[in-house]
C-alpha atoms as a PDB file:
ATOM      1  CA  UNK A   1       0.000   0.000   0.000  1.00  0.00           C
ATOM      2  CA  UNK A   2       1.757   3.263  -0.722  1.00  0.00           C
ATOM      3  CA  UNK A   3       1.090   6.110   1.825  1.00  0.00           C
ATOM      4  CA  UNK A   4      -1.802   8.152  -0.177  1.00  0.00           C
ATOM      5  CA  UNK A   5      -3.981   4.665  -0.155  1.00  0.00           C
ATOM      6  CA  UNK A   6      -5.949   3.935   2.889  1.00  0.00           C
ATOM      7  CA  UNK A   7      -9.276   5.489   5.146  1.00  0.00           C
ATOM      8  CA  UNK A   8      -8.705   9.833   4.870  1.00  0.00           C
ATOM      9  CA  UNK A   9      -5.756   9.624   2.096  1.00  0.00           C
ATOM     10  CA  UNK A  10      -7.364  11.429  -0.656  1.00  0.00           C
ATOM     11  CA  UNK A  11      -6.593  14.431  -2.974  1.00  0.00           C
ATOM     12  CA  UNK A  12      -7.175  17.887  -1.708  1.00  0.00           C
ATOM     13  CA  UNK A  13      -8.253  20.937  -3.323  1.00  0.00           C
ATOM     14  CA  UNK A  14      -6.113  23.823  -2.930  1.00  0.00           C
ATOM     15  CA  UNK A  15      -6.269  27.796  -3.890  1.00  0.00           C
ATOM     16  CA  UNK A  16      -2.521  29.178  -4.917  1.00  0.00           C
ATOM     17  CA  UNK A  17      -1.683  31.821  -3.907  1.00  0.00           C
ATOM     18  CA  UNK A  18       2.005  34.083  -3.892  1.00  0.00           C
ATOM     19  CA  UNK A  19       4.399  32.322  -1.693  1.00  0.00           C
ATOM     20  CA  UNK A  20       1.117  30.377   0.012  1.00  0.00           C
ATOM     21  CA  UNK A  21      -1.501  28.310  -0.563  1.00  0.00           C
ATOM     22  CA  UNK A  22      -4.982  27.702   1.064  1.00  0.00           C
ATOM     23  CA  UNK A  23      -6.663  24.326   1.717  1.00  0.00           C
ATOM     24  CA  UNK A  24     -10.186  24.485   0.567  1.00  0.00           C
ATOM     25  CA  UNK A  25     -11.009  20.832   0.755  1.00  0.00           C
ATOM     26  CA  UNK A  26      -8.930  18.528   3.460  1.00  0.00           C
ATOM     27  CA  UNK A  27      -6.547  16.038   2.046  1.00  0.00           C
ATOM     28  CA  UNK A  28      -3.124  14.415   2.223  1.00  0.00           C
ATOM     29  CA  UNK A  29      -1.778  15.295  -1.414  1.00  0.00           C
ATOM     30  CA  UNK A  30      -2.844  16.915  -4.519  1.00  0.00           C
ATOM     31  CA  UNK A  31      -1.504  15.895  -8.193  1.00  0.00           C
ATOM     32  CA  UNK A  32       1.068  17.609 -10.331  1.00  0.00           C
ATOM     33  CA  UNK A  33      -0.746  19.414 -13.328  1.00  0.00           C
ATOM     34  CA  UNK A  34       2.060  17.855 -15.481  1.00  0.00           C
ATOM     35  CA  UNK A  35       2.839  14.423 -14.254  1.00  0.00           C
ATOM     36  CA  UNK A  36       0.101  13.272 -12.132  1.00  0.00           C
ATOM     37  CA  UNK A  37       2.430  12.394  -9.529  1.00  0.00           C
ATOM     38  CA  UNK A  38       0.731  12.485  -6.034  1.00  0.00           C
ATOM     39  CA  UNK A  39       2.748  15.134  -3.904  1.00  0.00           C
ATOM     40  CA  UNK A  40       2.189  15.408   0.320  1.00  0.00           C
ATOM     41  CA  UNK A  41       0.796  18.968   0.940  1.00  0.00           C
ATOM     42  CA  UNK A  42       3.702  19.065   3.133  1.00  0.00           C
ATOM     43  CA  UNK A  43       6.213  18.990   0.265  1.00  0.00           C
ATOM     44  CA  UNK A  44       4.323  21.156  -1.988  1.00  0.00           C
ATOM     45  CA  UNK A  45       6.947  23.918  -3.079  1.00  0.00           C
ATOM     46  CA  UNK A  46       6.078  24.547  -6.659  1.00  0.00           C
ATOM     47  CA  UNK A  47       2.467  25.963  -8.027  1.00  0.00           C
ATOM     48  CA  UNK A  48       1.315  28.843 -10.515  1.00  0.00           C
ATOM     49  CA  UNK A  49      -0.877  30.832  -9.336  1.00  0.00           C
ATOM     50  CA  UNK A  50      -2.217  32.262 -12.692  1.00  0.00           C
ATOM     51  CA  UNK A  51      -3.483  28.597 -13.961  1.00  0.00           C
ATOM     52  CA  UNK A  52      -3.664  27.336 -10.082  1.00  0.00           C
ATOM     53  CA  UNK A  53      -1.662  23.672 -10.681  1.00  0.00           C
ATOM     54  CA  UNK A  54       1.095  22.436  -7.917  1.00  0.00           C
ATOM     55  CA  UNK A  55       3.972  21.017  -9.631  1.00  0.00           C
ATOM     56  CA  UNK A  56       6.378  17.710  -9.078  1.00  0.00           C
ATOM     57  CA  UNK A  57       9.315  19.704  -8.612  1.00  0.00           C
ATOM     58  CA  UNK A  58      11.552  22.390 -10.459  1.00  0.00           C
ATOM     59  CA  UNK A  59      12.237  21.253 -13.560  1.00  0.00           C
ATOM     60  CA  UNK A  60       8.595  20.033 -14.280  1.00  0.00           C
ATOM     61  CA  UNK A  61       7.259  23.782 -13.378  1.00  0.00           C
ATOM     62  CA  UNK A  62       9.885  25.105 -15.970  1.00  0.00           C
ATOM     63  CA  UNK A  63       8.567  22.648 -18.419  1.00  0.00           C
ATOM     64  CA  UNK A  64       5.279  24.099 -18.224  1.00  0.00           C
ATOM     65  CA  UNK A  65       6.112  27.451 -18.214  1.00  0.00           C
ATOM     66  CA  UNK A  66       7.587  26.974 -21.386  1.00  0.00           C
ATOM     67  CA  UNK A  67       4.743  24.903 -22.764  1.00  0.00           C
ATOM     68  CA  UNK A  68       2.347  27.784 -21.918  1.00  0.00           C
ATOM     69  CA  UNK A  69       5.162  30.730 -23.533  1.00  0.00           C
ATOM     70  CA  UNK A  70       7.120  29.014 -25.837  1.00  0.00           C
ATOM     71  CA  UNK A  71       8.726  32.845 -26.186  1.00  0.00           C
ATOM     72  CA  UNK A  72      11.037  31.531 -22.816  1.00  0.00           C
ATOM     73  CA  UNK A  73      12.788  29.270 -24.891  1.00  0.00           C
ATOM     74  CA  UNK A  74      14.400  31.934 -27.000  1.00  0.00           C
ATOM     75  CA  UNK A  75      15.375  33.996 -23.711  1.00  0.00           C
ATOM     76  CA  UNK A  76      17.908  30.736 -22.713  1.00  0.00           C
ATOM     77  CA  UNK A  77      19.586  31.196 -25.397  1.00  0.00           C
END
């Protein structure tokens, strides 16, 4: 059993804010916009608040920034 399964482990619903967030609904994890991956609310460190997803980790929230402004991946270079 991995540690989201069980009685109370399910997905909560979160508002994003800058620098914060806000539980609306109770829950032990919510899902990364890009890879599904579960993540613990407690290790929740990457989110945008303009399309209000939580993200894996680094690299996958710079992966969607560029996905939504493909202009970034001119500015790298």
């Amino acid at each position: 059993m991995n540690r989201f399964e069980g009685p109370g482990a399910r997905e909560a619903r979160i508002r994003y804010l800058d620098g914060d967030f806000q539980v609306v609904s109770p829950g032990a994890f919510v899902r990364c916009a890009v890879t599904s991956e579960s993540i613990p609310l407690d290790e929740l460190r990457y989110w945008s608040v303009a399309r209000q997803e939580a993200y894996l980790d680094a690299e996958v929230s710079l992966r969607a920034e560029m996905e939504h402004d493909p202009q970034l991946r001119k500015r790298g270079r």
